[in-house]
PDB file of N, CA and C in Angstrom:
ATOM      1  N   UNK A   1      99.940 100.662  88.424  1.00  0.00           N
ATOM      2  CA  UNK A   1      99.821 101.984  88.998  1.00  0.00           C
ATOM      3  C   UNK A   1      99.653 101.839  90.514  1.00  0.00           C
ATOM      4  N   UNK A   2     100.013 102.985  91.073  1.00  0.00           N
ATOM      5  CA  UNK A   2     100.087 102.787  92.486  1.00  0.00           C
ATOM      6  C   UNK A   2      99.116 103.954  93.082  1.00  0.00           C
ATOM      7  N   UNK A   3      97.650 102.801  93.480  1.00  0.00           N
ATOM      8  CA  UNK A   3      96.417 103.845  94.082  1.00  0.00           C
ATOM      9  C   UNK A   3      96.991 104.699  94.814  1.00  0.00           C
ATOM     10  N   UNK A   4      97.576 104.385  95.671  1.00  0.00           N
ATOM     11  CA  UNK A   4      97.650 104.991  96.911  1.00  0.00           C
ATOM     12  C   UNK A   4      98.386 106.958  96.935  1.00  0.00           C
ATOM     13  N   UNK A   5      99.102 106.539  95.550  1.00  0.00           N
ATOM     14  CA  UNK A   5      99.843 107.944  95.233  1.00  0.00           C
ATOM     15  C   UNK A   5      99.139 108.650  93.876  1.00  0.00           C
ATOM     16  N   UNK A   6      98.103 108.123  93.513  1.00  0.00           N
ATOM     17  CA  UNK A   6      97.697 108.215  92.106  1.00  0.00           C
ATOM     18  C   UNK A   6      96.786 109.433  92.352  1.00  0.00           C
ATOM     19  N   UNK A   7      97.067 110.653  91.773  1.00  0.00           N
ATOM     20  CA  UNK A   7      96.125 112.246  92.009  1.00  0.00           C
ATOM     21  C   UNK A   7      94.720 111.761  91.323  1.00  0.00           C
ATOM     22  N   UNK A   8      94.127 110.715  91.200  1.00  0.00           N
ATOM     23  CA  UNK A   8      93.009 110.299  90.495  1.00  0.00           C
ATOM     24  C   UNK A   8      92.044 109.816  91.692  1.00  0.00           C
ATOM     25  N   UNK A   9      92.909 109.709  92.840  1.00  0.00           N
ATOM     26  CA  UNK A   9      92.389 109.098  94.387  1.00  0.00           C
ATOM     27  C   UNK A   9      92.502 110.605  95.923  1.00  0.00           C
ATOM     28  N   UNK A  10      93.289 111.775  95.183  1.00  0.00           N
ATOM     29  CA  UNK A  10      93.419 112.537  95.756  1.00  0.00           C
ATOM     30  C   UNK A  10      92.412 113.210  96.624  1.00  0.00           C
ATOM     31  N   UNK A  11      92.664 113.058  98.003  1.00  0.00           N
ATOM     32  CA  UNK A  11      91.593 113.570  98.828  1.00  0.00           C
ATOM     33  C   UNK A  11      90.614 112.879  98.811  1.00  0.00           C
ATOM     34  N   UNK A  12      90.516 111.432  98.826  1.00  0.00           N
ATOM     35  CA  UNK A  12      89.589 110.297  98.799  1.00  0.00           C
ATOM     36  C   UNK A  12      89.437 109.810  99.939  1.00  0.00           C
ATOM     37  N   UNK A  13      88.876 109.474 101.015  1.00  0.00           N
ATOM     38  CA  UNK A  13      88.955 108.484 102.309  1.00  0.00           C
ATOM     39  C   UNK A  13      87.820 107.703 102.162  1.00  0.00           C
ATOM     40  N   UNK A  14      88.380 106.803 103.409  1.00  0.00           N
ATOM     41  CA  UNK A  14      87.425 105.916 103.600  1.00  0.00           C
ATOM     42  C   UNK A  14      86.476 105.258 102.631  1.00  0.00           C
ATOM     43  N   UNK A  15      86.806 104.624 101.775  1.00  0.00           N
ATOM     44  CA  UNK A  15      86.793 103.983 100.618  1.00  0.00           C
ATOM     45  C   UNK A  15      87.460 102.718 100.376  1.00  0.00           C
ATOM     46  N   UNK A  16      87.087 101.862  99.969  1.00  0.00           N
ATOM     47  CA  UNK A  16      87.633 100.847  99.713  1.00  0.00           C
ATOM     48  C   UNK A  16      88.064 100.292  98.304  1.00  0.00           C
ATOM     49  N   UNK A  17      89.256  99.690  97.828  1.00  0.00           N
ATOM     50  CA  UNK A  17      89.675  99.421  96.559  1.00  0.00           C
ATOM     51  C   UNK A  17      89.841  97.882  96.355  1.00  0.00           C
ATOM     52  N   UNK A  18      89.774  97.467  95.431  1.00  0.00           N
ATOM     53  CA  UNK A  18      90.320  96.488  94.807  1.00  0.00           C
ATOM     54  C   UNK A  18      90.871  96.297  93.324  1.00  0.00           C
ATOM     55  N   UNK A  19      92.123  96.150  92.969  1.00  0.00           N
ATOM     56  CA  UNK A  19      92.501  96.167  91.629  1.00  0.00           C
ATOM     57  C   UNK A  19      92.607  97.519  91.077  1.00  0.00           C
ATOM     58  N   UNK A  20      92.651  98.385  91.815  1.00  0.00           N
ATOM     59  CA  UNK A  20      92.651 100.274  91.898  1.00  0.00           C
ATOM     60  C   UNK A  20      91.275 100.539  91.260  1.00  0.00           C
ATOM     61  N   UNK A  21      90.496  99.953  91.301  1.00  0.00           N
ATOM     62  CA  UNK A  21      88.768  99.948  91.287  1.00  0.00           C
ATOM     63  C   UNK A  21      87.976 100.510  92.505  1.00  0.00           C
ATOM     64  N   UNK A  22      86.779 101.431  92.793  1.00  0.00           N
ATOM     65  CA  UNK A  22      86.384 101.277  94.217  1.00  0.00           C
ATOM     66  C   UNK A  22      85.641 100.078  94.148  1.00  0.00           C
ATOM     67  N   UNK A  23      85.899  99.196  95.241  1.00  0.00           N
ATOM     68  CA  UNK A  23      85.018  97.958  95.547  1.00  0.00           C
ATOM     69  C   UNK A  23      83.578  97.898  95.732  1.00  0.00           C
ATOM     70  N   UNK A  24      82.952  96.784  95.376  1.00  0.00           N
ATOM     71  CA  UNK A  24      81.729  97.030  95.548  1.00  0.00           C
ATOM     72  C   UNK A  24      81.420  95.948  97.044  1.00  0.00           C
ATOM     73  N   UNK A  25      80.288  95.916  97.796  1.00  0.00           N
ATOM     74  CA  UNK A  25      79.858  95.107  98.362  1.00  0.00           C
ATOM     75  C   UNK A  25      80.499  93.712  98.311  1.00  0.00           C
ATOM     76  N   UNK A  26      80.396  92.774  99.037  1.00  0.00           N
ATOM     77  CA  UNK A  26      80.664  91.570  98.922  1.00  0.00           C
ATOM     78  C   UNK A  26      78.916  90.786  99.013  1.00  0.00           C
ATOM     79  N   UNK A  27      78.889  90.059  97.349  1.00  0.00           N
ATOM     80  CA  UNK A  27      78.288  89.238  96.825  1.00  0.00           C
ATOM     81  C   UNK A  27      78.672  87.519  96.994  1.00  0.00           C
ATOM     82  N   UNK A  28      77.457  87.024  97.350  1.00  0.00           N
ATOM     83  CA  UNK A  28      78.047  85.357  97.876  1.00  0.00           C
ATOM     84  C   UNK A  28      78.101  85.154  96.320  1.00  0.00           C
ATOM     85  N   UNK A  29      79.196  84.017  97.079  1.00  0.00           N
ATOM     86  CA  UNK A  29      79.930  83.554  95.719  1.00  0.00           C
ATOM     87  C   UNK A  29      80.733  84.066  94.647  1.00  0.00           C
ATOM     88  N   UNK A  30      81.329  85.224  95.016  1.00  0.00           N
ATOM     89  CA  UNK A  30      82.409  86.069  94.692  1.00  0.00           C
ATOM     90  C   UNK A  30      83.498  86.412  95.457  1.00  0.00           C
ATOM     91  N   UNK A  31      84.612  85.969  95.224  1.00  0.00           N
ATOM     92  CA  UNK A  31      86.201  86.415  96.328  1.00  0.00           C
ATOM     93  C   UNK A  31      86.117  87.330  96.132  1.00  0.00           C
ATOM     94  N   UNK A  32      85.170  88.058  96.230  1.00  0.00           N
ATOM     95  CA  UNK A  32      85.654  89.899  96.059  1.00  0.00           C
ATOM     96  C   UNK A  32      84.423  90.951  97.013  1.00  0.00           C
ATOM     97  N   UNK A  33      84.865  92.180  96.804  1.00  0.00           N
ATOM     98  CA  UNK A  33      84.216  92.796  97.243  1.00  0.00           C
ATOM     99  C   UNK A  33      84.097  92.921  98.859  1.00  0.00           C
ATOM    100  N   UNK A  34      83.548  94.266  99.507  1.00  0.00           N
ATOM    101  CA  UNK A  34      83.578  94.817 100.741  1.00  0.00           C
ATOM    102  C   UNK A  34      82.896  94.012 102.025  1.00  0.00           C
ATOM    103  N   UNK A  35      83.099  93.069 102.517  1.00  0.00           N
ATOM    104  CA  UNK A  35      81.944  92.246 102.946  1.00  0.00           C
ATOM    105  C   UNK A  35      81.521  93.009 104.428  1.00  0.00           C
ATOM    106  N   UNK A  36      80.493  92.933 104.923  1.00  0.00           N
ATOM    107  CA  UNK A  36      79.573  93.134 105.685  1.00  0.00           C
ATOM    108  C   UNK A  36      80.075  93.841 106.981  1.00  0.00           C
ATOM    109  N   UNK A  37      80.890  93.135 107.822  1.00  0.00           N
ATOM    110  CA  UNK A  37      81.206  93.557 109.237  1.00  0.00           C
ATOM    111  C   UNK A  37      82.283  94.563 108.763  1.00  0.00           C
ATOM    112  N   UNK A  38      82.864  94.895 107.501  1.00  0.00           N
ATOM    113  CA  UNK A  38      83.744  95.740 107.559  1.00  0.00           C
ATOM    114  C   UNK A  38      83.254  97.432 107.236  1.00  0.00           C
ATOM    115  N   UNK A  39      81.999  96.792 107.279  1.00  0.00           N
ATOM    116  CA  UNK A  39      81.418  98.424 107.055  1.00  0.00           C
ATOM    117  C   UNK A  39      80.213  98.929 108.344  1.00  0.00           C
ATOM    118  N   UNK A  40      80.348  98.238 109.413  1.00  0.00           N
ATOM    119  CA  UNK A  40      79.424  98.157 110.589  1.00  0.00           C
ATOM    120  C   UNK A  40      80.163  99.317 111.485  1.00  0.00           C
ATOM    121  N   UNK A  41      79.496 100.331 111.488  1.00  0.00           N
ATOM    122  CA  UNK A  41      80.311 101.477 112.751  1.00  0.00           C
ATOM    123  C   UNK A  41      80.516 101.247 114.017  1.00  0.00           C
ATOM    124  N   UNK A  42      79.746 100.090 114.132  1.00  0.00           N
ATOM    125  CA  UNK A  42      79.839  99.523 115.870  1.00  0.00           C
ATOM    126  C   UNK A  42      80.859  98.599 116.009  1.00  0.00           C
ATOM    127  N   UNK A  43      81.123  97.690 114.781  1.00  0.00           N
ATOM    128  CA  UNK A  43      82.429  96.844 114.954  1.00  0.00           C
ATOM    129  C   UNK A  43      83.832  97.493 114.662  1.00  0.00           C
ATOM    130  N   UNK A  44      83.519  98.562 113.718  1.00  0.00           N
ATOM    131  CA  UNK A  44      85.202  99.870 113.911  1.00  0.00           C
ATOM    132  C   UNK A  44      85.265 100.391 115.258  1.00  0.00           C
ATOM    133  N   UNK A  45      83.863 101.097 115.825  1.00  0.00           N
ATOM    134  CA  UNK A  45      84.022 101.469 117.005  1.00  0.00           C
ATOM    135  C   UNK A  45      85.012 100.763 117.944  1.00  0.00           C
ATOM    136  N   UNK A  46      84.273  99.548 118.175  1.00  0.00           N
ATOM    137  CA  UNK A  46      84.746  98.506 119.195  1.00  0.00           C
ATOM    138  C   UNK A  46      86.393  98.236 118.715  1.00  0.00           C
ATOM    139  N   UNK A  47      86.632  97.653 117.716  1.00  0.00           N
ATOM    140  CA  UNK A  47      87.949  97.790 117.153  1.00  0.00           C
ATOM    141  C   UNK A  47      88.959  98.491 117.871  1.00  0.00           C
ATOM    142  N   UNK A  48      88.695  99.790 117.507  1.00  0.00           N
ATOM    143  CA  UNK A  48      89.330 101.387 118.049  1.00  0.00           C
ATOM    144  C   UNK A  48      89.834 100.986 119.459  1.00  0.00           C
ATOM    145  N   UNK A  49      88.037 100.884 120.289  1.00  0.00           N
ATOM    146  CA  UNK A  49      88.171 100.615 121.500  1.00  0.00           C
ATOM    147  C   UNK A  49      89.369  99.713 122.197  1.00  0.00           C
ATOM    148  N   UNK A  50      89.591  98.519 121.297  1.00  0.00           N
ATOM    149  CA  UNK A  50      90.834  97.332 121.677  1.00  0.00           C
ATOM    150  C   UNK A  50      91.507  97.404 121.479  1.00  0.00           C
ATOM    151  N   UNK A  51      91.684  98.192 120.167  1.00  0.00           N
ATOM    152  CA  UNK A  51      92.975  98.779 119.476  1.00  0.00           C
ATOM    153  C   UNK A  51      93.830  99.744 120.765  1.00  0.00           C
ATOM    154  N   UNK A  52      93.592 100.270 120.667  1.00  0.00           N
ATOM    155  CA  UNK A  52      94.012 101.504 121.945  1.00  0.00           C
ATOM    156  C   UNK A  52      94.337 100.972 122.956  1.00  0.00           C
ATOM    157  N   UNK A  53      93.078 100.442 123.748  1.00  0.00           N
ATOM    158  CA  UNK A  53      93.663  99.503 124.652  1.00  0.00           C
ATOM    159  C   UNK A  53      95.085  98.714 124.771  1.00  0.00           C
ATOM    160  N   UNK A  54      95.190  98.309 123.205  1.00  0.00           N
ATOM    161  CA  UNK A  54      96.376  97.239 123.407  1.00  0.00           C
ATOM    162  C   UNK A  54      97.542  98.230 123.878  1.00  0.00           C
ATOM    163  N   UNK A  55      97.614  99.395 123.564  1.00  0.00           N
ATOM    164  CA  UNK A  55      98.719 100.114 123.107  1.00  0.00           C
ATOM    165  C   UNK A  55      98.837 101.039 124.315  1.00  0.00           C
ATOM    166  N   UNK A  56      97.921 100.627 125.493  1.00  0.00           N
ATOM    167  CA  UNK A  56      98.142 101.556 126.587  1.00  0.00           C
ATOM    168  C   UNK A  56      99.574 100.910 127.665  1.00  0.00           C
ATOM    169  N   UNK A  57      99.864 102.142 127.909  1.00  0.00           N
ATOM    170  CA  UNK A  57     101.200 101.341 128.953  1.00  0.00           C
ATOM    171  C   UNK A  57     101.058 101.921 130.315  1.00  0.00           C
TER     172      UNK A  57
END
């Protein structure tokens, strides 16, 4: 199945998936799950910030 078009995800953001599951946290010693800096508002912030940057002309 394809999350991304699936009306079961409709009007969902900012959320994270794995295996069309919502993900949980990232647990040591598990390849899985949401790990840490990807849920920090200051490291999206900053992101944004460079992001943009790159793309200025």
């Amino acid at each position: 199945m394809l999350l991304a078009g699936s009306p079961l995800v409709a009007g969902v953001t900012g959320r994270y998936f794995e295996d069309c599951q919502e993900a949980d946290r990232h647990r040591p010693g598990v390849r899985c799950g949401i790990a840490e800096h990807a849920l920090d508002p200051d490291r999206a912030a900053r992101l944004w910030h460079l992001s943009t940057g790159l793309l200025a002309v």
